[in-house]
N, C-alpha and C. Protein backbone atom coordinates (compact mmCIF):
# COMPACT_ATOMS: atom_id res chain seq x y z
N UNK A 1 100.76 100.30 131.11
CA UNK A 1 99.62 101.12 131.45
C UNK A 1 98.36 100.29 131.23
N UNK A 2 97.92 100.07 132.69
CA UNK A 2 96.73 99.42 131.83
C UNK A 2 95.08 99.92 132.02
N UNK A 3 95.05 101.42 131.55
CA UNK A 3 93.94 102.09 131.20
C UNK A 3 94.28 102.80 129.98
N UNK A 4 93.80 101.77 128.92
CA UNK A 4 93.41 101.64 127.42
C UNK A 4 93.11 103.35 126.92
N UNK A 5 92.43 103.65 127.44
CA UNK A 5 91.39 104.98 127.31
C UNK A 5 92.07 106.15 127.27
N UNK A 6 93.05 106.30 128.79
CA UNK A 6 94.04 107.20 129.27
C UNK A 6 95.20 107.17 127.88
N UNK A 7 95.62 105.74 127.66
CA UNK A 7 97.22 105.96 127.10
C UNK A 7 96.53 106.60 125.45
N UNK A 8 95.23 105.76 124.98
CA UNK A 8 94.82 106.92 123.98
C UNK A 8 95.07 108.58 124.24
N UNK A 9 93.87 108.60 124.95
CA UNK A 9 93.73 110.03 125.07
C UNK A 9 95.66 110.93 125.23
N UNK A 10 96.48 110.14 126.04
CA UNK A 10 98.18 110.81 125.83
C UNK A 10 98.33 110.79 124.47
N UNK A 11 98.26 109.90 123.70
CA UNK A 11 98.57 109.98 122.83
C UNK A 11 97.90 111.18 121.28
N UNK A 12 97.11 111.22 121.52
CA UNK A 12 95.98 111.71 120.91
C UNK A 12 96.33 113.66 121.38
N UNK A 13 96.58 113.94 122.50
CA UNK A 13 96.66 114.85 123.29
C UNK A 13 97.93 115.53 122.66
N UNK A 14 99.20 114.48 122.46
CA UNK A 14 100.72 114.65 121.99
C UNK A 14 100.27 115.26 120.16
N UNK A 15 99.43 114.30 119.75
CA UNK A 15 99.51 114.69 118.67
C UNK A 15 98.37 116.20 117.91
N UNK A 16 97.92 116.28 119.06
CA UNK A 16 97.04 117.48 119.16
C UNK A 16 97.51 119.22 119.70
N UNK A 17 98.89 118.37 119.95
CA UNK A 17 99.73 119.57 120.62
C UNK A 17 99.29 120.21 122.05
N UNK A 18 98.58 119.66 122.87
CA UNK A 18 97.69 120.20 124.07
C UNK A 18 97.88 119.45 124.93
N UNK A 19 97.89 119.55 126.10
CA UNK A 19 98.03 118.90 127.63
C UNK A 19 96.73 118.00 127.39
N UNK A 20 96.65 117.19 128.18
CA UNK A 20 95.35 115.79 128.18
C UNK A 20 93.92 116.59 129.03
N UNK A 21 94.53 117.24 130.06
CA UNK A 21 93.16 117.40 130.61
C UNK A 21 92.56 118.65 130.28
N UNK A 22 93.39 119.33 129.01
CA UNK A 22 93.33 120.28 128.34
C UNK A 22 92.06 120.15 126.91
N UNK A 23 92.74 119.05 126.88
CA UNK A 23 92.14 118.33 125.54
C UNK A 23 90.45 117.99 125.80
N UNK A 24 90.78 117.55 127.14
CA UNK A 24 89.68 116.67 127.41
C UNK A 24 88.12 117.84 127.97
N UNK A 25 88.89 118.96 128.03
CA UNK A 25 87.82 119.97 128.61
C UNK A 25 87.14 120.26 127.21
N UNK A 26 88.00 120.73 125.82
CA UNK A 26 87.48 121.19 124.76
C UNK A 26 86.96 120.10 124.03
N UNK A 27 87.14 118.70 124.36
CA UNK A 27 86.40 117.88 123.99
C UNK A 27 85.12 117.39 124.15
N UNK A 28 83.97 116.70 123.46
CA UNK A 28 83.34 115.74 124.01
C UNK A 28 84.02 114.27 123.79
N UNK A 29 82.92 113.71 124.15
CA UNK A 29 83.10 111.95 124.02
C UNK A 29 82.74 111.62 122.35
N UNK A 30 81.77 112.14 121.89
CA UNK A 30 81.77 111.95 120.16
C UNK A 30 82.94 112.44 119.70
N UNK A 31 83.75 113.60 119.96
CA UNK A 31 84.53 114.13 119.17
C UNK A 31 85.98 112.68 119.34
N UNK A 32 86.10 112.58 120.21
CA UNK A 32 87.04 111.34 120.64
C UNK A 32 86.69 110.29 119.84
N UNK A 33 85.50 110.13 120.40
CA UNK A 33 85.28 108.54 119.53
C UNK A 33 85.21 108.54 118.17
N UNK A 34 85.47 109.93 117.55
CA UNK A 34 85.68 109.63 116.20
C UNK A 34 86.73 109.29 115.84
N UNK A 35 87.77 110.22 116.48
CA UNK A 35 89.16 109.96 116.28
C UNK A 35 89.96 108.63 116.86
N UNK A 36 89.08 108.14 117.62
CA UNK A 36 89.38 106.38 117.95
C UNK A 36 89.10 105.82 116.90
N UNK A 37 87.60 105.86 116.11
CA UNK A 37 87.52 105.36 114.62
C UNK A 37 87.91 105.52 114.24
N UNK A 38 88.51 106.69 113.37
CA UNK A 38 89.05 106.89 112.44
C UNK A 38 90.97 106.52 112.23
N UNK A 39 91.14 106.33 113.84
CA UNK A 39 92.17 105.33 113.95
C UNK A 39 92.60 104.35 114.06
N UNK A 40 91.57 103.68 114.01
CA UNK A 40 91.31 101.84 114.29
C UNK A 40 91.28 101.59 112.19
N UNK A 41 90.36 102.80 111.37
CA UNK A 41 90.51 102.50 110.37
C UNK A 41 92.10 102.34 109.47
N UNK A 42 92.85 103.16 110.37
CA UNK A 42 94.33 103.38 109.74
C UNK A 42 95.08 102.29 110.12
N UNK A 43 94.38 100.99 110.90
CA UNK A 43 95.50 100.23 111.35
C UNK A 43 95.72 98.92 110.30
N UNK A 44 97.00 98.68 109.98
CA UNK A 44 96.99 97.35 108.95
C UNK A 44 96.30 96.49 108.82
N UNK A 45 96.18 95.65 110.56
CA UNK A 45 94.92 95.02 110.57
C UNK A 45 93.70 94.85 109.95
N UNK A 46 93.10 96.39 110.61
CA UNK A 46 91.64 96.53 109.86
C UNK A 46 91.91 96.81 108.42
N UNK A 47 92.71 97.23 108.11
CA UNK A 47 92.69 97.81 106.60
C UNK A 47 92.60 96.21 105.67
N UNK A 48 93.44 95.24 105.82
CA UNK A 48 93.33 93.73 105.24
C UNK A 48 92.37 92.82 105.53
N UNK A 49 91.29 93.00 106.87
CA UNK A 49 90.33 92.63 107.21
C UNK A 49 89.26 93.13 106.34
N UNK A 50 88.91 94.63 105.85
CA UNK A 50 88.03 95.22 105.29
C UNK A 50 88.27 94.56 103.68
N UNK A 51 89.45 94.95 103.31
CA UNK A 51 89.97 94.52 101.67
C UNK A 51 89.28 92.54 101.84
N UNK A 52 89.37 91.93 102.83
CA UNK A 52 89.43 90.11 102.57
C UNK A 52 87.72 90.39 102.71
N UNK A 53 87.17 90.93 103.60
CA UNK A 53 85.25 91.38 103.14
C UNK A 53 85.29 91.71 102.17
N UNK A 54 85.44 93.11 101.57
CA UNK A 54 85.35 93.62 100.31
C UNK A 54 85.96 92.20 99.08
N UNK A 55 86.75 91.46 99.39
CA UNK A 55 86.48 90.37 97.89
C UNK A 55 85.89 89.41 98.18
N UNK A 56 85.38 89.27 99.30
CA UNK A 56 84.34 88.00 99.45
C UNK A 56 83.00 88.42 99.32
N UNK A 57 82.76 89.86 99.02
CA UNK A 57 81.66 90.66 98.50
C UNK A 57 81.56 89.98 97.33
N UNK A 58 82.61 90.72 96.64
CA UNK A 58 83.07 91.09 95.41
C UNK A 58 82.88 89.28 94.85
N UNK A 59 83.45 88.17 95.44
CA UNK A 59 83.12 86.81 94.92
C UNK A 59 82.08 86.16 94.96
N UNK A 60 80.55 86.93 95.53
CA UNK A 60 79.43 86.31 95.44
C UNK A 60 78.75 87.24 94.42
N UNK A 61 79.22 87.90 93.92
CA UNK A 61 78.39 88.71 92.52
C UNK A 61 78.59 87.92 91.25
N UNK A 62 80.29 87.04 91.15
CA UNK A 62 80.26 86.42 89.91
C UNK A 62 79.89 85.36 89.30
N UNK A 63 80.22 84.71 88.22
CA UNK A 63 79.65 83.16 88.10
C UNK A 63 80.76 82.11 88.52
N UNK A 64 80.65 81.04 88.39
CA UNK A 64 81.89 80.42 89.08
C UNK A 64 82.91 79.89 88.01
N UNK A 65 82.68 80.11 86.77
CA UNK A 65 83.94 80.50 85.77
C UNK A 65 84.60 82.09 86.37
N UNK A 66 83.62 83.21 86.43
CA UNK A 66 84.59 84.17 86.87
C UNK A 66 85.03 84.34 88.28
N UNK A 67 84.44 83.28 89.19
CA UNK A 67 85.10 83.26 90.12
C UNK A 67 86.93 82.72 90.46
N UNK A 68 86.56 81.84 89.40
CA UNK A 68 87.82 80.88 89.22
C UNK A 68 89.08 81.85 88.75
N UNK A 69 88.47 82.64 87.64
CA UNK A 69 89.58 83.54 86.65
C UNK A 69 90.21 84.47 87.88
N UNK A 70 89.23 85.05 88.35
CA UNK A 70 89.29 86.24 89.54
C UNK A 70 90.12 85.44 90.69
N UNK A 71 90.09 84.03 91.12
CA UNK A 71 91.09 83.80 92.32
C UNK A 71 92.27 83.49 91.30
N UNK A 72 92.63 83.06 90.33
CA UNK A 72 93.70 82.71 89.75
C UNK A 72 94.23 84.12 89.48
N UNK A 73 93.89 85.11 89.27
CA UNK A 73 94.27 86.33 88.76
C UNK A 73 94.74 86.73 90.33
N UNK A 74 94.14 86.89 91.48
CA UNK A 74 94.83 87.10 92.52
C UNK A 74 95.82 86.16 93.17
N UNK A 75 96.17 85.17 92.97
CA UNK A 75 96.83 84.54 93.07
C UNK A 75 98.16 84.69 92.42
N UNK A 76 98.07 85.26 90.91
CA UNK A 76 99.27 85.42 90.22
C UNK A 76 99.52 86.91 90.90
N UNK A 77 99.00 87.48 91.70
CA UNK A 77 99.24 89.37 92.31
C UNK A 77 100.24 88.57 93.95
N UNK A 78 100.03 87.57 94.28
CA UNK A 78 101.09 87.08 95.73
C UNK A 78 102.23 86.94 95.19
């Protein structure tokens, strides 16, 4: 299928319990595009992308003794 938009919206529609063009009448376009966000947030991908930001946050707050402790400490967590 290659309209991206459509095989969402089936899918989205299945799990909404409602026919698509059913869906799509009681819908707007914000109400969708949340639930596209809020499903892009559930994907493994983004979820290990956000966590590898969040400690490269997290590694410009310390000094570079606790930077060191903090990668050796994640290192012994692989």
């Amino acid at each position: 299928m290659r309209r991206p938009f459509r095989r969402y919206a089936i899918g989205l529609s299945l799990r909404m319990g409602m026919p698509v063009n059913q869906m799509i009448e009681v819908m707007d376009s914000a109400d969708i595009g949340e639930y596209i966000a809020f499903d892009m947030t559930q994907d493994s991908d983004f979820i290990d992308r956000y966590k590898q930001e969040k400690d490269r946050e997290f590694a410009k707050t310390l000094t570079p003794e606790q930077h060191e402790a903090w990668l050796l400490s994640r290192l012994g967590d692989a």
